[in-house]
Every structure is written in C-alpha cells, then in structure tokens.
N, C-alpha and C. Protein backbone atom coordinates (compact mmCIF):
# COMPACT_ATOMS: atom_id res chain seq x y z
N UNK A 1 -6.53 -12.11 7.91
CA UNK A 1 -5.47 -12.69 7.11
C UNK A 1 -4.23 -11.82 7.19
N UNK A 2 -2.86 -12.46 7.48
CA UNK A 2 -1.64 -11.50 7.38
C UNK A 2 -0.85 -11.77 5.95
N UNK A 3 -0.21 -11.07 5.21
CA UNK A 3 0.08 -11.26 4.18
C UNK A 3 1.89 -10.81 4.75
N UNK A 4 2.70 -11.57 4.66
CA UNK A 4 4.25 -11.10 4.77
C UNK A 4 5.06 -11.44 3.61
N UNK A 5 6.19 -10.99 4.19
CA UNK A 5 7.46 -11.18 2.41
C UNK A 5 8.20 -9.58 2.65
N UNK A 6 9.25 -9.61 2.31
CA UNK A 6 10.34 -8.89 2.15
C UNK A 6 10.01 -7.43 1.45
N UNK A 7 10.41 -6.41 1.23
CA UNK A 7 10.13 -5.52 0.56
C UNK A 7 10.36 -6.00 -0.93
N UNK A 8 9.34 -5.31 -1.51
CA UNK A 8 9.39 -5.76 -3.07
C UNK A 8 8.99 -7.16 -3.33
N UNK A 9 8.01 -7.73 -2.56
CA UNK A 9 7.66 -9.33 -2.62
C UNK A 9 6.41 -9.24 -3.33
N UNK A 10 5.63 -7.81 -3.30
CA UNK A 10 4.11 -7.32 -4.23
C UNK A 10 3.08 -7.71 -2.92
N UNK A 11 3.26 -7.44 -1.65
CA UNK A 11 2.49 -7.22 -0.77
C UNK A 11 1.62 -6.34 -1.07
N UNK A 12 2.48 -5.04 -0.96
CA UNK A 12 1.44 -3.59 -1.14
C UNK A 12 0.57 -3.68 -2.37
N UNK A 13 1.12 -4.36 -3.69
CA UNK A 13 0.94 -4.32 -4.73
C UNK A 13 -0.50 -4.85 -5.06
N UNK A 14 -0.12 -6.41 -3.91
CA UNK A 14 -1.81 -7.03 -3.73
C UNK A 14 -2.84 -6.34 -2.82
N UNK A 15 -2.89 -5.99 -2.19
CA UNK A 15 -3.74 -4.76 -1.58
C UNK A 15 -4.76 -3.74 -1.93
N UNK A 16 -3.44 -2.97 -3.30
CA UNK A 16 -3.88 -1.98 -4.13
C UNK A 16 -4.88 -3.20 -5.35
N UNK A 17 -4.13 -3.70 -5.95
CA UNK A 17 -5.19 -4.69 -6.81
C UNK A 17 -6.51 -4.98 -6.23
N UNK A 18 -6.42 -5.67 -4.88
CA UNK A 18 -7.74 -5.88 -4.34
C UNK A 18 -8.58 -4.60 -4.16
N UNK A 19 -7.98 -3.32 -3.79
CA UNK A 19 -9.20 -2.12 -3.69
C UNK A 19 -9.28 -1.48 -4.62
N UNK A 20 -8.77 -1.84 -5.95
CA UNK A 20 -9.14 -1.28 -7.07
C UNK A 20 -8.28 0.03 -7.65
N UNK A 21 -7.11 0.39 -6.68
CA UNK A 21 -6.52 1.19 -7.11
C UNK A 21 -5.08 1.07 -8.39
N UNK A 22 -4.90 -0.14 -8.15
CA UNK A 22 -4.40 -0.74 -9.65
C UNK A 22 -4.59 -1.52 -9.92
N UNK A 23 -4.86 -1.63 -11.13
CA UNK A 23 -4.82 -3.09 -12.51
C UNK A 23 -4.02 -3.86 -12.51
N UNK A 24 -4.36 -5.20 -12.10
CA UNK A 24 -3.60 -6.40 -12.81
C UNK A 24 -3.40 -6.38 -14.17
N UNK A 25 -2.36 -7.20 -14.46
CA UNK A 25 -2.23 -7.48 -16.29
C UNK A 25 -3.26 -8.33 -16.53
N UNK A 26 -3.77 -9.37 -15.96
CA UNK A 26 -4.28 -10.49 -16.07
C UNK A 26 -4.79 -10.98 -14.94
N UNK A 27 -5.35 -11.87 -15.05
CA UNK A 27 -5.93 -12.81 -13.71
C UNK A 27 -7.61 -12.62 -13.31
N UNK A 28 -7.90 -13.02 -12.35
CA UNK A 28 -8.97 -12.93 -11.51
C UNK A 28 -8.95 -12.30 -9.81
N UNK A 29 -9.91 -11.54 -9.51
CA UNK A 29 -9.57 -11.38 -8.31
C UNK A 29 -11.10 -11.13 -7.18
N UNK A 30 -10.70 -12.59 -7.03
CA UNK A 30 -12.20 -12.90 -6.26
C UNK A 30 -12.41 -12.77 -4.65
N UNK A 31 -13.44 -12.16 -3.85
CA UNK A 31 -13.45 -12.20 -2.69
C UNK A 31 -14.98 -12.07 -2.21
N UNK A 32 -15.13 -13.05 -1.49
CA UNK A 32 -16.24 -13.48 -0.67
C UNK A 32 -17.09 -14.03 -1.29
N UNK A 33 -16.50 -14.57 -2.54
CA UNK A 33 -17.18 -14.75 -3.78
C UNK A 33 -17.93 -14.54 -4.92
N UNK A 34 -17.50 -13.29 -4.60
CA UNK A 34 -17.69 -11.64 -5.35
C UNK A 34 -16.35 -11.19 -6.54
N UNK A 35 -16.78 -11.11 -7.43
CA UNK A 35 -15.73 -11.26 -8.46
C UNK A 35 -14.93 -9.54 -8.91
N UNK A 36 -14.00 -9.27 -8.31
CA UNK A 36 -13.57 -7.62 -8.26
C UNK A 36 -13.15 -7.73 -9.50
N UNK A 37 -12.16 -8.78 -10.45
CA UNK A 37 -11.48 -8.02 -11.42
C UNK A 37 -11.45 -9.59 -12.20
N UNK A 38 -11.47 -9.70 -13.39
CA UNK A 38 -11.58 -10.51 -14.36
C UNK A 38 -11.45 -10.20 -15.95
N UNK A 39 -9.91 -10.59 -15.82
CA UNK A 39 -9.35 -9.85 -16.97
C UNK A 39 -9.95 -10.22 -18.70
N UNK A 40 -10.44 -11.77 -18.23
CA UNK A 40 -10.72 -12.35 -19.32
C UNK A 40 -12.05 -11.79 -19.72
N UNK A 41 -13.22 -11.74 -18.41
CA UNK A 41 -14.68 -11.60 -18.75
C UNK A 41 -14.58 -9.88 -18.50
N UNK A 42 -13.32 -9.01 -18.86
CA UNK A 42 -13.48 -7.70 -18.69
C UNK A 42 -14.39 -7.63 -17.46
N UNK A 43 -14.23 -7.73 -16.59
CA UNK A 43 -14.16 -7.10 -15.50
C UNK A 43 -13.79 -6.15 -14.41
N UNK A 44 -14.00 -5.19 -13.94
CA UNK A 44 -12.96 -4.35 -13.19
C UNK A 44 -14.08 -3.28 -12.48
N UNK A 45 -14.15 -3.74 -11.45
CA UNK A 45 -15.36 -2.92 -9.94
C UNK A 45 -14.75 -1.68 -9.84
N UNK A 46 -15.53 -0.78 -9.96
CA UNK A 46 -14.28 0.77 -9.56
C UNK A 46 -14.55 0.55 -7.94
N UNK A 47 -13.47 0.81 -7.69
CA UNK A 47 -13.07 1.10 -6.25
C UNK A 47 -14.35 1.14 -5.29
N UNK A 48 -15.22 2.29 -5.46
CA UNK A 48 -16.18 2.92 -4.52
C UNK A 48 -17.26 0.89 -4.89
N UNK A 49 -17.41 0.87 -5.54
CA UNK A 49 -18.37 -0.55 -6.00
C UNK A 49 -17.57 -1.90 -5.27
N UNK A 50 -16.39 -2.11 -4.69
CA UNK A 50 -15.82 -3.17 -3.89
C UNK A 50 -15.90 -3.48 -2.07
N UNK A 51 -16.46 -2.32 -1.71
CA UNK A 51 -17.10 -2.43 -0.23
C UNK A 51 -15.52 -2.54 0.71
N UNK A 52 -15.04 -1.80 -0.15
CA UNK A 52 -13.33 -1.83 1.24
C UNK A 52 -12.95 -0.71 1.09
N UNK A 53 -12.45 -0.91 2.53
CA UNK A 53 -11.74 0.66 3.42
C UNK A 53 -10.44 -0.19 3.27
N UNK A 54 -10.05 0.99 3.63
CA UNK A 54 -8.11 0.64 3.41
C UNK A 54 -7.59 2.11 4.61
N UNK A 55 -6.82 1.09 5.23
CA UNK A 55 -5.15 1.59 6.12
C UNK A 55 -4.19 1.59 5.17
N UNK A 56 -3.77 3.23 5.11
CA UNK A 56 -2.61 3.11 4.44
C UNK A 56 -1.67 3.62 5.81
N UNK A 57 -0.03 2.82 5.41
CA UNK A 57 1.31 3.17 6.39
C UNK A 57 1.28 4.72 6.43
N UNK A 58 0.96 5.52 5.77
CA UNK A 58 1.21 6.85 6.04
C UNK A 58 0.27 7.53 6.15
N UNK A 59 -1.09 7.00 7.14
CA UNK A 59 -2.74 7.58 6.89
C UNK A 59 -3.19 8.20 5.95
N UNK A 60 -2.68 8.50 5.23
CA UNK A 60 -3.28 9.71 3.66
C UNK A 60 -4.18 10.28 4.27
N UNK A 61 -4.20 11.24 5.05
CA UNK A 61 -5.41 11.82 5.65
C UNK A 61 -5.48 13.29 5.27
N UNK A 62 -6.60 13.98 4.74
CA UNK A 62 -6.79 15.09 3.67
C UNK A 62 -5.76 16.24 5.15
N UNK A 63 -4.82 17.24 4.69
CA UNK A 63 -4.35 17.62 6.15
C UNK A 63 -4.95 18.96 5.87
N UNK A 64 -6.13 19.36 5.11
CA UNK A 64 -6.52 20.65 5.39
C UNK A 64 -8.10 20.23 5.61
N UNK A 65 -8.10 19.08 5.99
CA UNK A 65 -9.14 18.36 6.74
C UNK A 65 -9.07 18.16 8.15
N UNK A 66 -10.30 19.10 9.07
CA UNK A 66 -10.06 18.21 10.22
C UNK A 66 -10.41 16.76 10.60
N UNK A 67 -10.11 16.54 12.19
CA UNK A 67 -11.07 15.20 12.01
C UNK A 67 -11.84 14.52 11.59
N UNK A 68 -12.84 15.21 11.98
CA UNK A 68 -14.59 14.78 11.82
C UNK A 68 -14.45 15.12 10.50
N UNK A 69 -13.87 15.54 9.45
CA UNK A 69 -14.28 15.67 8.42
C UNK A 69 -13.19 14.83 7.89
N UNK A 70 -12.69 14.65 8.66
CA UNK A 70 -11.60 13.13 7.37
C UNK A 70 -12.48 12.25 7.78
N UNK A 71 -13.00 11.54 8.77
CA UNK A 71 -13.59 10.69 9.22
C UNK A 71 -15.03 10.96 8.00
N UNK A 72 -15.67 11.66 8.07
CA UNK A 72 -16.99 11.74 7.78
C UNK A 72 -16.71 11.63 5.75
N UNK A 73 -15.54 12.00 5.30
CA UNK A 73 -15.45 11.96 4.16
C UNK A 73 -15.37 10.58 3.25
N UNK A 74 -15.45 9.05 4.33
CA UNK A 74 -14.93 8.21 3.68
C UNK A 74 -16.84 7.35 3.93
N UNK A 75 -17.54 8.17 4.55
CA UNK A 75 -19.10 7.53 4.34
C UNK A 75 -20.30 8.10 2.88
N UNK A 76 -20.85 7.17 2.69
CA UNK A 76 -21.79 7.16 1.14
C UNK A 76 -22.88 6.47 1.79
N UNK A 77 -23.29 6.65 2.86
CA UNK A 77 -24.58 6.53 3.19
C UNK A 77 -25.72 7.47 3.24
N UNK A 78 -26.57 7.75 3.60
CA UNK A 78 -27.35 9.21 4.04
C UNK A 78 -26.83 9.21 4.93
N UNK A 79 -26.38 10.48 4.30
CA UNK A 79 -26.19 11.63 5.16
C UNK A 79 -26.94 12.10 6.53
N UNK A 80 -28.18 11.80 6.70
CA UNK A 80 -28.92 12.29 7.52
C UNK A 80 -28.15 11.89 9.23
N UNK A 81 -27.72 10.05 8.71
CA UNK A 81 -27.23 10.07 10.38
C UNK A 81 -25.55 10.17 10.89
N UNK A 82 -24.96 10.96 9.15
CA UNK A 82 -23.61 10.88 9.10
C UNK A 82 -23.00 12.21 10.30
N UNK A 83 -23.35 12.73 10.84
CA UNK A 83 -23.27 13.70 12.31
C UNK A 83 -23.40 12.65 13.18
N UNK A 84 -24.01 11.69 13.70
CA UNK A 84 -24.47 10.65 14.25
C UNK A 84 -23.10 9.83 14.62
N UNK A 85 -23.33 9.10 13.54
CA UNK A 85 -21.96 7.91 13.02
C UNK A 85 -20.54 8.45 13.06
N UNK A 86 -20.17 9.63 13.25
CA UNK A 86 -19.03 9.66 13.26
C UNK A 86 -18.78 10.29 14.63
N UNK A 87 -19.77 11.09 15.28
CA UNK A 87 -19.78 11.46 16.65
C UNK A 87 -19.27 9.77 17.61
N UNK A 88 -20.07 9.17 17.12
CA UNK A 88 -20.24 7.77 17.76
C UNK A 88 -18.57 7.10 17.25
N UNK A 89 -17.97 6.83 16.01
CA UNK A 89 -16.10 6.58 16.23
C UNK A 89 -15.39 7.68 17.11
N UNK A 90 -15.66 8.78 16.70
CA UNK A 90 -14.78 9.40 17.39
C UNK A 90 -14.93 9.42 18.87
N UNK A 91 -15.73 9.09 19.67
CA UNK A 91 -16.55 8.86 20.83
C UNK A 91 -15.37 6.76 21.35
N UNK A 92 -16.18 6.40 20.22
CA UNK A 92 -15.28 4.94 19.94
C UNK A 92 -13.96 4.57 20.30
N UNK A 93 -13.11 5.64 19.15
CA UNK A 93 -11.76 5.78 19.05
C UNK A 93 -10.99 6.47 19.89
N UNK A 94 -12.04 7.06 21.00
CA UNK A 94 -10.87 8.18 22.03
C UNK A 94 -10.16 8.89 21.26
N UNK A 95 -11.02 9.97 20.46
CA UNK A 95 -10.81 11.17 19.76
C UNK A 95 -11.56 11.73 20.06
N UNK A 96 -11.71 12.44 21.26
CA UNK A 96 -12.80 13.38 22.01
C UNK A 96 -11.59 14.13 22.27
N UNK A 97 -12.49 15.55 22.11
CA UNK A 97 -11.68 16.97 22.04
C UNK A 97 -10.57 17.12 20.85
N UNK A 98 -10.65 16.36 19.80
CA UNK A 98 -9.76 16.42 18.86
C UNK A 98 -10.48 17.13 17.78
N UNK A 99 -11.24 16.81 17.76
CA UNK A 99 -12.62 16.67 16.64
C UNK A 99 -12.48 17.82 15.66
N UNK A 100 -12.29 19.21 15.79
CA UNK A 100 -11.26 20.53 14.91
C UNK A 100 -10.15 20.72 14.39
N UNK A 101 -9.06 19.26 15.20
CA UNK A 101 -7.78 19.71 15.06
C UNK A 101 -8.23 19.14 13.56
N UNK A 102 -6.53 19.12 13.00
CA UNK A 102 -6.02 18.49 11.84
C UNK A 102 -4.87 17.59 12.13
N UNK A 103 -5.01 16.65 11.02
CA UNK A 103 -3.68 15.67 10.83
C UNK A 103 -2.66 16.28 11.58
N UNK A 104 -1.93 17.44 10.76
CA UNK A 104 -0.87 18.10 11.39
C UNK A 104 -0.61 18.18 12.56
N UNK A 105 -1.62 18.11 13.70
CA UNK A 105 -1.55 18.44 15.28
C UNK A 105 -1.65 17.01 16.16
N UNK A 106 -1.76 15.86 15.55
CA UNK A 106 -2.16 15.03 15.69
C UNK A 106 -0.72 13.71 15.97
N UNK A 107 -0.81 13.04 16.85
CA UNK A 107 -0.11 12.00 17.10
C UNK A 107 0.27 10.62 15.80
N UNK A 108 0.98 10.31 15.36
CA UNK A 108 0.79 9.13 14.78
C UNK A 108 -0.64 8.12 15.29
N UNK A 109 -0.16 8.16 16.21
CA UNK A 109 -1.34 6.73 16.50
C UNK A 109 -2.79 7.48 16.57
N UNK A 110 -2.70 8.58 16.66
CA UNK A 110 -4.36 9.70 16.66
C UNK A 110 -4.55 9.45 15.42
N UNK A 111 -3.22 10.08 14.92
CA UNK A 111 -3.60 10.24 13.04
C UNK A 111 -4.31 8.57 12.20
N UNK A 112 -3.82 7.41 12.69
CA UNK A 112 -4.24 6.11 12.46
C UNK A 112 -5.67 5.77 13.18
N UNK A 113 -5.77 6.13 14.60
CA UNK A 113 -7.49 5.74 14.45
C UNK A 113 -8.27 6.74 13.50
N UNK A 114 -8.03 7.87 13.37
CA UNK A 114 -8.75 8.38 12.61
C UNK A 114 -8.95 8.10 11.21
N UNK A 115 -7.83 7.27 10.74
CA UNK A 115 -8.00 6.77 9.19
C UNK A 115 -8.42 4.98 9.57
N UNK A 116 -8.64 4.62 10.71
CA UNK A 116 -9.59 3.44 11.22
C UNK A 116 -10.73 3.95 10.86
N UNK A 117 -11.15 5.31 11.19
CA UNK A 117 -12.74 6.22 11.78
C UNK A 117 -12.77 5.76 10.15
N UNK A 118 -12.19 6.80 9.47
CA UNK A 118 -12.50 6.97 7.72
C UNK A 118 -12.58 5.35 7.08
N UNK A 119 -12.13 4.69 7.10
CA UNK A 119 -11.98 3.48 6.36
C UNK A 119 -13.17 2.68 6.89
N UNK A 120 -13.82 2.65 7.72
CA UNK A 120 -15.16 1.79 8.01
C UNK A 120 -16.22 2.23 8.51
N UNK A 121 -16.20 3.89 8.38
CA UNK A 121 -17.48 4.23 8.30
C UNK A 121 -18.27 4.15 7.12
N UNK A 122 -17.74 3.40 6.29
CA UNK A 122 -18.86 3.28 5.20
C UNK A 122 -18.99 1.76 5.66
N UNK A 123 -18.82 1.07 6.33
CA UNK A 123 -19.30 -0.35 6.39
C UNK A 123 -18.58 -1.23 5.73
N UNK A 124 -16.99 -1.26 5.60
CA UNK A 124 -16.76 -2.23 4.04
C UNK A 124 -16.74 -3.91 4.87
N UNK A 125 -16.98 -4.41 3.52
CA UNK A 125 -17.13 -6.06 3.81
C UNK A 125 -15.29 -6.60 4.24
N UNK A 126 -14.78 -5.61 3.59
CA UNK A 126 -13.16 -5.79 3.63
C UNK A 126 -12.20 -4.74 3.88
N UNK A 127 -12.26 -4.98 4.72
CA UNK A 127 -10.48 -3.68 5.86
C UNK A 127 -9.00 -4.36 5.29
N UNK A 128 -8.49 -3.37 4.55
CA UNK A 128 -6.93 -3.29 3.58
C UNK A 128 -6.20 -2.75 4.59
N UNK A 129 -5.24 -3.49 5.21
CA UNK A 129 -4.42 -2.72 6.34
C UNK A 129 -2.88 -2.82 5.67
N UNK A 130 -2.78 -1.56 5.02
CA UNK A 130 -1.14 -1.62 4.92
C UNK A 130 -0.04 -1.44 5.61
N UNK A 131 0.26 -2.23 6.52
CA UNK A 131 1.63 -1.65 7.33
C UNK A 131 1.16 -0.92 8.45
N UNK A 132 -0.25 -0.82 8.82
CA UNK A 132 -0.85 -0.05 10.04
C UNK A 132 -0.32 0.23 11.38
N UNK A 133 1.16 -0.52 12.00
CA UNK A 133 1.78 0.01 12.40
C UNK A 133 3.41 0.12 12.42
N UNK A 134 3.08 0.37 10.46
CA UNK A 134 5.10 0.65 9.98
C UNK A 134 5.59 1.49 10.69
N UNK A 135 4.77 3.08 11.11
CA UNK A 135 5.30 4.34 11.23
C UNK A 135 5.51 4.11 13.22
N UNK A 136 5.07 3.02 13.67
CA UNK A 136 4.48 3.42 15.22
C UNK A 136 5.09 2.66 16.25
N UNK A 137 6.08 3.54 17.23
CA UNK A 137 6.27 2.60 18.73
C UNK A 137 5.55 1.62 18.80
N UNK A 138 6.57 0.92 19.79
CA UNK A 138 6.07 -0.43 20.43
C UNK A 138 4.44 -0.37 20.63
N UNK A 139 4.29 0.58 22.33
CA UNK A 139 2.89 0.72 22.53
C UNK A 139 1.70 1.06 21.81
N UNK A 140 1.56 1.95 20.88
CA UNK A 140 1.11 2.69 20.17
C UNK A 140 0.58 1.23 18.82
N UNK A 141 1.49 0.98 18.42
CA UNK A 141 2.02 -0.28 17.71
C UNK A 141 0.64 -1.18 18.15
N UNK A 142 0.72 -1.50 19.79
CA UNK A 142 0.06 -2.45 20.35
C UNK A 142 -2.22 -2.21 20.15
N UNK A 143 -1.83 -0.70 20.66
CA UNK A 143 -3.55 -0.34 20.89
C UNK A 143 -4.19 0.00 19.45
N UNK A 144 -3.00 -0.10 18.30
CA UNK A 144 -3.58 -0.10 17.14
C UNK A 144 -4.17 -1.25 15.96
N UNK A 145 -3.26 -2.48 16.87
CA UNK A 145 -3.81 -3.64 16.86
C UNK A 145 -4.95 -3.93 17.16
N UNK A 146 -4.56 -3.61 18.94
CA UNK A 146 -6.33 -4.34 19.42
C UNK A 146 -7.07 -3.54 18.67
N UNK A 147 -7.05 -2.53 18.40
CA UNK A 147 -8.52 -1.54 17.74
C UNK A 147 -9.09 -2.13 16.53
N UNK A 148 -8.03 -2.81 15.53
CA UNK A 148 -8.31 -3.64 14.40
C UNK A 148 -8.86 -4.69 14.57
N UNK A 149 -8.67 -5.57 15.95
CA UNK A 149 -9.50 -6.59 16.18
C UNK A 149 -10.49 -6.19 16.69
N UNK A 150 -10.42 -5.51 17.27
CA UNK A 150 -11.89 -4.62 17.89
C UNK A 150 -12.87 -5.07 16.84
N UNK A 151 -12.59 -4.15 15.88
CA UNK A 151 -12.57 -3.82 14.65
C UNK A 151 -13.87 -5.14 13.94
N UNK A 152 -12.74 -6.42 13.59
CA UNK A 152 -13.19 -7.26 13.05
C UNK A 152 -13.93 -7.95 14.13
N UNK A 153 -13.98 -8.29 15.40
CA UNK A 153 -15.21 -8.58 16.01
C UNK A 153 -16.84 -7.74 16.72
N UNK A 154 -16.49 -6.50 16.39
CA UNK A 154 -17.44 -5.90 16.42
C UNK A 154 -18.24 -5.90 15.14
N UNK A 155 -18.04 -5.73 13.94
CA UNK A 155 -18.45 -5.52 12.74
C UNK A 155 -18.33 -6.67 11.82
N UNK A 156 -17.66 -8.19 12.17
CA UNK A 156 -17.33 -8.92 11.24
C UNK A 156 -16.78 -9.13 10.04
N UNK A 157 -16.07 -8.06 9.69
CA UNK A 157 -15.48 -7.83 8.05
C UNK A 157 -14.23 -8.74 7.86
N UNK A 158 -13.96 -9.16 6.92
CA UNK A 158 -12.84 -9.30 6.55
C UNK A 158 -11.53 -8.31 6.34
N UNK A 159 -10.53 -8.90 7.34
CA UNK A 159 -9.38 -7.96 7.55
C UNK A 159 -7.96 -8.19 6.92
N UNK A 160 -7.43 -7.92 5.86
CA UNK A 160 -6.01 -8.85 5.24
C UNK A 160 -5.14 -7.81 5.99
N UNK A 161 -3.75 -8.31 6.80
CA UNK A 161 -3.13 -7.08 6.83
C UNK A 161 -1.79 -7.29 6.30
N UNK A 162 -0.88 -6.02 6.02
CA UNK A 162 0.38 -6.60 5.03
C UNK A 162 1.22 -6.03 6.00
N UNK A 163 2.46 -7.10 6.73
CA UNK A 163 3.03 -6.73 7.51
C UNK A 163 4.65 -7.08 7.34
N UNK A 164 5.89 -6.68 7.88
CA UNK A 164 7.39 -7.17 8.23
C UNK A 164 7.46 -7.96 9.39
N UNK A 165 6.35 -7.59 9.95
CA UNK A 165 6.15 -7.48 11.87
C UNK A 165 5.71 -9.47 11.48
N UNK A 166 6.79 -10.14 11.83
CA UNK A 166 6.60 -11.52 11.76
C UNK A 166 5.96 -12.19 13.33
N UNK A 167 5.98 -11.44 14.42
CA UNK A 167 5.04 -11.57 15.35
C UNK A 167 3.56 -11.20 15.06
N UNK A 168 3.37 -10.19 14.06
CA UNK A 168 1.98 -10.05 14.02
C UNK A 168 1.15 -10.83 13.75
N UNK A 169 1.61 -11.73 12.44
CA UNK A 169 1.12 -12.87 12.40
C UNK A 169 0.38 -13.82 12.80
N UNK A 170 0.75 -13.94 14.11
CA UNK A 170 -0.18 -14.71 14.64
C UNK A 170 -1.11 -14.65 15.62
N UNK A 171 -1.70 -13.40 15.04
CA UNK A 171 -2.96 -12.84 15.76
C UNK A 171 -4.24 -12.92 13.99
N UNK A 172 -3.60 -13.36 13.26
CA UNK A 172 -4.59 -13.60 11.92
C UNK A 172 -4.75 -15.26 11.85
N UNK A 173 -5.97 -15.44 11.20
CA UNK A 173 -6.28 -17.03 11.38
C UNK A 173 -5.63 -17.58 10.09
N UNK A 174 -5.28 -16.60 8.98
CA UNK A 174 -4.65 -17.26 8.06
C UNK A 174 -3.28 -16.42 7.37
N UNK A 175 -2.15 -17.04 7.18
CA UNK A 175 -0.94 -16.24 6.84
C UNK A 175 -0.64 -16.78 5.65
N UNK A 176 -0.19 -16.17 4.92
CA UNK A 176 -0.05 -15.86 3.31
C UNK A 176 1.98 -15.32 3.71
N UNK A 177 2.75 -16.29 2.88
CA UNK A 177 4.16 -15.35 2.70
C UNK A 177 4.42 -15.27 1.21
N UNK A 178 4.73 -13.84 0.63
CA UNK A 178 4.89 -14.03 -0.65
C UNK A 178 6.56 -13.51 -0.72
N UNK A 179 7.09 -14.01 -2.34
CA UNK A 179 8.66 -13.76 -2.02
C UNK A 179 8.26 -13.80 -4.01
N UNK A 180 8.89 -12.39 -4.24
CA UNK A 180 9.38 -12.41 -6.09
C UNK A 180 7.77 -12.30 -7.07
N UNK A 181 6.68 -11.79 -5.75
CA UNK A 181 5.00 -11.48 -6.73
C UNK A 181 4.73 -12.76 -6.27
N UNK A 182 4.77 -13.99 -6.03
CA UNK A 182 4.31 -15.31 -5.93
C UNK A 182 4.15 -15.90 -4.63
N UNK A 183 2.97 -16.18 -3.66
CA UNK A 183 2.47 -16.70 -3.08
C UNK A 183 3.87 -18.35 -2.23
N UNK A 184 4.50 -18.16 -1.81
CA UNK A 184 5.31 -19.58 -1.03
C UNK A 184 5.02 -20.61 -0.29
N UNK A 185 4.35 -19.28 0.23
CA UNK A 185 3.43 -20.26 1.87
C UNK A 185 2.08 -19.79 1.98
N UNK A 186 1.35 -20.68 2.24
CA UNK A 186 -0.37 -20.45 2.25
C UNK A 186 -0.92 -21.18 3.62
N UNK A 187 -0.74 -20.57 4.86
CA UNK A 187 -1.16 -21.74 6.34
C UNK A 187 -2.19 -21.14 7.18
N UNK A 188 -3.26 -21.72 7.32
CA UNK A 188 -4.28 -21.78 8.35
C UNK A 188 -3.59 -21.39 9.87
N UNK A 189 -3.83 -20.45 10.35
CA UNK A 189 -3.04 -20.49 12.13
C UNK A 189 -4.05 -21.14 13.09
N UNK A 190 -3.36 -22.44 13.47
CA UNK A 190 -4.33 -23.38 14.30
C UNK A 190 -3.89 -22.82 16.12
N UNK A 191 -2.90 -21.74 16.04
CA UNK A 191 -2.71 -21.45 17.19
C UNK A 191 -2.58 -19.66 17.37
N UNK A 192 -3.77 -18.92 17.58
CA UNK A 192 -4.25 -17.64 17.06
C UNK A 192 -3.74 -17.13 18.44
N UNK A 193 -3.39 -16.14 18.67
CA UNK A 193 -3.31 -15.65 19.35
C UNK A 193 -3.69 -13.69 19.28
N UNK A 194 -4.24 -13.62 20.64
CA UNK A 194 -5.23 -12.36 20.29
C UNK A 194 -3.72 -11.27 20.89
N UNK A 195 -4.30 -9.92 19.93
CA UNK A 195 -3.01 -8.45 19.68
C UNK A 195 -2.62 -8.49 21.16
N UNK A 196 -3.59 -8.32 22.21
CA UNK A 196 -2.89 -7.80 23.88
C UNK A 196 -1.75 -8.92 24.26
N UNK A 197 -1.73 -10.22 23.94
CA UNK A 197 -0.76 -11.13 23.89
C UNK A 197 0.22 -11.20 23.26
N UNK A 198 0.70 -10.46 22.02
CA UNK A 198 1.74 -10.32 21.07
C UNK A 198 2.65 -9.72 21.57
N UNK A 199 3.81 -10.17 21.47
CA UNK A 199 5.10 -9.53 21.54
C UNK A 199 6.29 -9.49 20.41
N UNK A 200 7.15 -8.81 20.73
CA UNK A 200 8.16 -8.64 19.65
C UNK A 200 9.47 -7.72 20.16
C-alpha cells in the first residue's frame, strides 16, 4: 500500500499510530483484522505486541551499535538461532565485510538495508516504510525499492509505504492520498508496476 499527500497531510502521523508509537484521540485501528487500538473498548497493543517493523527516513540506527548488532537488536525470538538469522540478512542484504563497522561509516543506502535487516528480523506481519528513500539518489533510491519488494514477496507481509515520490506509487497494489489528516482518494492499482520499471 502507498500512502501520499503533501507535508503535514498526517502521513507520518498514520504510520506512527499504526506501530503504536502514538495515540490517537479516538477511533479504531484495525489490521488484518486484528484490532491495534480501540479507543472506545480501551484498547491499545504496546508496540512490541503489533508484529511491525518500521523504516524510518533517517534509519534511527543505535550509532554506537555496529551492524550485526543493530540488525540483531530488533529480533525476540530465541536467541539460539539469532547468530544464524542475521548472518543469513546480512549475507541477504550485501552487507558482507561490514558486519563491525557502525552507522557512522556506512553509506545511506548501507545504513537503510541494515534498518531493512533490523525491522524484519523479527518476522512482522506489517513493514512501516517511512520515506525509505527521502534521504537517497536516484540509484540507490532504486535497489532500495526492489529490496522492499524483495521483501514482501519473499516473506509475504504487509507493506504500507509513505511517500512524495508520486512515481512510487505504482509499484503498490493499493494507493491511499491524504490532504488536511483525511483520507481523499482510496484506489486499487489495476496497473502495478514492479520497482526495476519505475522511473521519475
């Protein structure tokens, strides 16, 4: 799903609501038919209890963290095969020989698969992509795409992403434009087109 609208339209705003990092005043906020927040029946999933990883535009990536340990910090599974599982993204992501550095030494688009690595090594049912490539060249821009579709056809999750990028669009099967907090346009894309085909 792509979510667009102008700055200040409550893109980011819906994002954060959906992963639990802020409160609605009111409402419901349902997904997969799983009920995250329900103001009326007091409801409200803490974060870790909603099964989503999140892309943030500026990776938030711990920077006195290296790799493998930003990566390995966003799994709550046993531990036993978490050496395993993250050998295997970073292996994935073409982050071989990185694996010590830190954020700091790191490329934009390095620094973003690696907060790909962190955000779905716990498995979430739902990938929050904010602006995943606000900060990033054209190219860079491009292989961070396909990796997200990668992404959602390797693993099947649900992917919303919140974008300006009005070409991106139509590489999501459903586009959402919001303008003033309120929803305008709500359209099915009957003509999808996959990230290596996108231009802009």
């Amino acid at each position: 799903m792509g979510i667009l609208g102008a700055s200040g339209s409550g893109k980011s705003m819906t994002l954060r609501c959906i992963a639990g990092i802020q409160t609605p005043d009111s409402g419901r906020i349902v997904v997969n038919d799983k009920v995250l927040f329900d103001s009326e029946k007091k409801i409200n999933l803490k974060p870790q209890e909603r099964k989503v990883g999140y892309l943030f535009q500026n990776y938030a990536l711990f920077p006195t963290m290296t790799v493998e340990k930003n990566i390995a910090c966003g799994y709550r599974g046993d531990k036993k095969h978490l050496k395993a599982k993250v050998a295997d993204y970073i292996e994935r992501y073409q982050l071989n020989g990185l694996e010590k550095r830190y954020p700091g030494q790191l490329s934009g688009g390095q620094q973003q698969r690696v907060s790909i690595g962190r955000a779905i090594v716990k498995n979430p049912d739902i990938l929050l992509c904010d602006e995943p490539t606000g900060a990033l060249d054209y190219n860079t821009s491009k292989e961070i795409l396909k990796l997200i579709e990668e992404v959602n056809k390797k693993y099947g999750n649900t992917i919303i992403m919140v974008t300006h990028n009005e070409a991106i669009k139509n590489m999501a099967d459903h586009v959402i434009k919001l303008r003033d907090g309120a929803v305008r346009h709500n359209d099915i894309n009957t003509n999808k087109v996959s990230a290596e085909d996108l231009e802009w």
